[in-house]
N, C-alpha and C. Protein backbone atom coordinates (compact mmCIF):
# COMPACT_ATOMS: atom_id res chain seq x y z
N UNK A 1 30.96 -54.04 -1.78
CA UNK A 1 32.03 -54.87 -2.25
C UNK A 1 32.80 -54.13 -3.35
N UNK A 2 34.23 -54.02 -3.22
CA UNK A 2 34.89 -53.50 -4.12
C UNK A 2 35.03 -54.06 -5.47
N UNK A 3 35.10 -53.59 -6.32
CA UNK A 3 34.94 -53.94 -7.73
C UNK A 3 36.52 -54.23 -8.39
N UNK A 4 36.52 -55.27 -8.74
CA UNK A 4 37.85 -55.41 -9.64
C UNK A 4 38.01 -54.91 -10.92
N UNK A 5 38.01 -53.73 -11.28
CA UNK A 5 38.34 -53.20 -12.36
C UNK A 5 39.41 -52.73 -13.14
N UNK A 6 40.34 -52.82 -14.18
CA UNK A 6 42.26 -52.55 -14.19
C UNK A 6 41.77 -51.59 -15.47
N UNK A 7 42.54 -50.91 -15.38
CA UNK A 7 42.53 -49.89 -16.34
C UNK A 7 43.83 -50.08 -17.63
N UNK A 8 43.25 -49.60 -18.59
CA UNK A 8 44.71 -49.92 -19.83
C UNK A 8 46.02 -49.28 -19.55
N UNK A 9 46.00 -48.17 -18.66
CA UNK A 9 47.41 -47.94 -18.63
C UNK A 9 48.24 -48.49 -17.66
N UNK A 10 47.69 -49.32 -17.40
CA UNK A 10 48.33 -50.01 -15.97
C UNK A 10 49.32 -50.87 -16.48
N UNK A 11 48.32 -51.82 -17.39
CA UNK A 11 48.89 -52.78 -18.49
C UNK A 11 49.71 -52.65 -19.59
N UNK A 12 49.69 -51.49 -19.83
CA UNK A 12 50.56 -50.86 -20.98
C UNK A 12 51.98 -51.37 -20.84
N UNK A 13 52.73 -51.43 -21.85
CA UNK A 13 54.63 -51.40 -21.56
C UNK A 13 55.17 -50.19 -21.43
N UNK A 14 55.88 -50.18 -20.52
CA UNK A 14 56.93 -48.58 -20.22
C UNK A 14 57.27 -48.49 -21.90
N UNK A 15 57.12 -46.63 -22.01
CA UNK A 15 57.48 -46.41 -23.74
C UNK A 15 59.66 -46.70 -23.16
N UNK A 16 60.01 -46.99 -24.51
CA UNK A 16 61.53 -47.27 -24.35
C UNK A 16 61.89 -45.88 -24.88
N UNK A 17 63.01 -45.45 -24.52
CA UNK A 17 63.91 -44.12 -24.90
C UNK A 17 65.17 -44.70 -26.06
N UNK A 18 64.73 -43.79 -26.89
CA UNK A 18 65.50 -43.95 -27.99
C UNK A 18 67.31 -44.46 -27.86
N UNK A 19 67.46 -45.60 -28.52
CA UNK A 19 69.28 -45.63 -28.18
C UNK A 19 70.30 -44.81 -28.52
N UNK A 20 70.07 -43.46 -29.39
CA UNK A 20 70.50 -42.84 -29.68
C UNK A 20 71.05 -41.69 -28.83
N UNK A 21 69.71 -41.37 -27.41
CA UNK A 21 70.20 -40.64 -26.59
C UNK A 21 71.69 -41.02 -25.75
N UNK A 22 72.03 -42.05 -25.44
CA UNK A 22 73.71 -42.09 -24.72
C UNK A 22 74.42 -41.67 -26.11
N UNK A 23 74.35 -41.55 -27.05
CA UNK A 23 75.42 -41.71 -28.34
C UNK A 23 75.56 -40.34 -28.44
N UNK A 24 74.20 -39.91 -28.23
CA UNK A 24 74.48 -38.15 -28.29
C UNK A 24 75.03 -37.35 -26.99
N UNK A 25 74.94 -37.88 -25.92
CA UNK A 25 75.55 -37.86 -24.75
C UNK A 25 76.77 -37.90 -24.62
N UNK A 26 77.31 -39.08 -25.15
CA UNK A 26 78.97 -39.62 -25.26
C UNK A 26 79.37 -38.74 -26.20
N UNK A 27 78.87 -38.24 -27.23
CA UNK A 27 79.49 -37.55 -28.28
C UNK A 27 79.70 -36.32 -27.51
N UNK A 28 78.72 -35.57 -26.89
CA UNK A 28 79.25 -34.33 -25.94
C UNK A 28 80.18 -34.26 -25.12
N UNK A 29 80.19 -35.00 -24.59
CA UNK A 29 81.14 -35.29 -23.26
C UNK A 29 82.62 -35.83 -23.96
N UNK A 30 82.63 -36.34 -25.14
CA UNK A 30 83.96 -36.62 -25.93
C UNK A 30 84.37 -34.96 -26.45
N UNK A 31 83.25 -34.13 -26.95
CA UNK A 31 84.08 -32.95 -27.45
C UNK A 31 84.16 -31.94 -26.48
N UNK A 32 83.79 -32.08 -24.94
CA UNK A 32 84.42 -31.28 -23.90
C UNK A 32 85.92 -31.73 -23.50
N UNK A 33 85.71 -32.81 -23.61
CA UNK A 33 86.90 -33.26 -22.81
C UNK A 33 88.12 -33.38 -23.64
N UNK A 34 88.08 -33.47 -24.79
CA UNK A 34 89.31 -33.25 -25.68
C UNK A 34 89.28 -31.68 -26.15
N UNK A 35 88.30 -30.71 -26.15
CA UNK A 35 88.54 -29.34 -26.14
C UNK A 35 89.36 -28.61 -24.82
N UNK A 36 89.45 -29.62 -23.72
CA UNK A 36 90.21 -29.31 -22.83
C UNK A 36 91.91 -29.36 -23.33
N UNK A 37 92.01 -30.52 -23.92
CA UNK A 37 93.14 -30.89 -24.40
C UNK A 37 93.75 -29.95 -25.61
N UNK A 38 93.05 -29.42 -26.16
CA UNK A 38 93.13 -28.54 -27.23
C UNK A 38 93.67 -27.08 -27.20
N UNK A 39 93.17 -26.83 -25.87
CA UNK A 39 93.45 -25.38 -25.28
C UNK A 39 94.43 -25.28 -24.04
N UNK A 40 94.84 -26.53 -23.77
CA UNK A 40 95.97 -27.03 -23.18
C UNK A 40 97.13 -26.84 -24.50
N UNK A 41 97.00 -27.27 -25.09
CA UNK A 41 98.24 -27.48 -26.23
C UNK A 41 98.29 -26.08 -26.93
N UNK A 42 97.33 -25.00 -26.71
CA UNK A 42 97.19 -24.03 -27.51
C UNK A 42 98.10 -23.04 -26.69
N UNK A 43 97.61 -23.15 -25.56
CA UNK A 43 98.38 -22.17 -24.10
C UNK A 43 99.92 -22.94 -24.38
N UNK A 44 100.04 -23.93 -24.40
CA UNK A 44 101.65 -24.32 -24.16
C UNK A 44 102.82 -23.81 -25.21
N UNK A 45 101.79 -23.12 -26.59
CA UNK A 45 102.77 -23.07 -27.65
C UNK A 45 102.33 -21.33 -27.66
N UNK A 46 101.16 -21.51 -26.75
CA UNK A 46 101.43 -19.29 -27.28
C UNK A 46 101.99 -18.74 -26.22
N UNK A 47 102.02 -19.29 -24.63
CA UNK A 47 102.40 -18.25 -23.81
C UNK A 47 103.94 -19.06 -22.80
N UNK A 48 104.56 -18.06 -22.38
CA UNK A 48 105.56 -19.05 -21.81
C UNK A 48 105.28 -18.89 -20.58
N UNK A 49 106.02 -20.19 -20.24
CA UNK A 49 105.77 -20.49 -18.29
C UNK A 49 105.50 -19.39 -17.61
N UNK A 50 105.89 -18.35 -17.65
CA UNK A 50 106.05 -17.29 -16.87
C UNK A 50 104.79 -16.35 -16.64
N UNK A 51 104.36 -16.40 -18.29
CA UNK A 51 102.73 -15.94 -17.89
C UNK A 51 101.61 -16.87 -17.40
N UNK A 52 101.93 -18.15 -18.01
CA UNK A 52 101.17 -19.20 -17.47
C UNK A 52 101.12 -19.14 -15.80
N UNK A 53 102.05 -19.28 -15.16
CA UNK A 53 102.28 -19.16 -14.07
C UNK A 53 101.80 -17.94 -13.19
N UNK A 54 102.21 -16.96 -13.86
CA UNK A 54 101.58 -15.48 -12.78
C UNK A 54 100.60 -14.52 -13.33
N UNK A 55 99.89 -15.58 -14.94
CA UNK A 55 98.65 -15.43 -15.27
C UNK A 55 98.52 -13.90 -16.24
């Protein structure tokens, strides 16, 4: 006959992940995406269309 026995980690609560990880997430993904914007505006005032264009 099988024995009913439960072990403590069964019962345990899932550990929670800190709320801080999306904040540090969002904060990355905010300074890629406006460093895009940055080097957009940087190219528009140093090079003219012409190199932009044929690089």
């Amino acid at each position: 006959m099988p024995s009913a026995t439960t072990t403590a980690s069964a019962s345990a609560p899932a550990a929670r992940r800190p709320a801080l990880d999306w904040r540090i997430r969002f904060a990355g993904l905010s300074l890629i995406w406006g460093f895009s914007f940055l080097l957009i505006k940087v190219g528009t005032e140093g090079y003219a269309p012409f190199q932009v264009t044929f690089g």
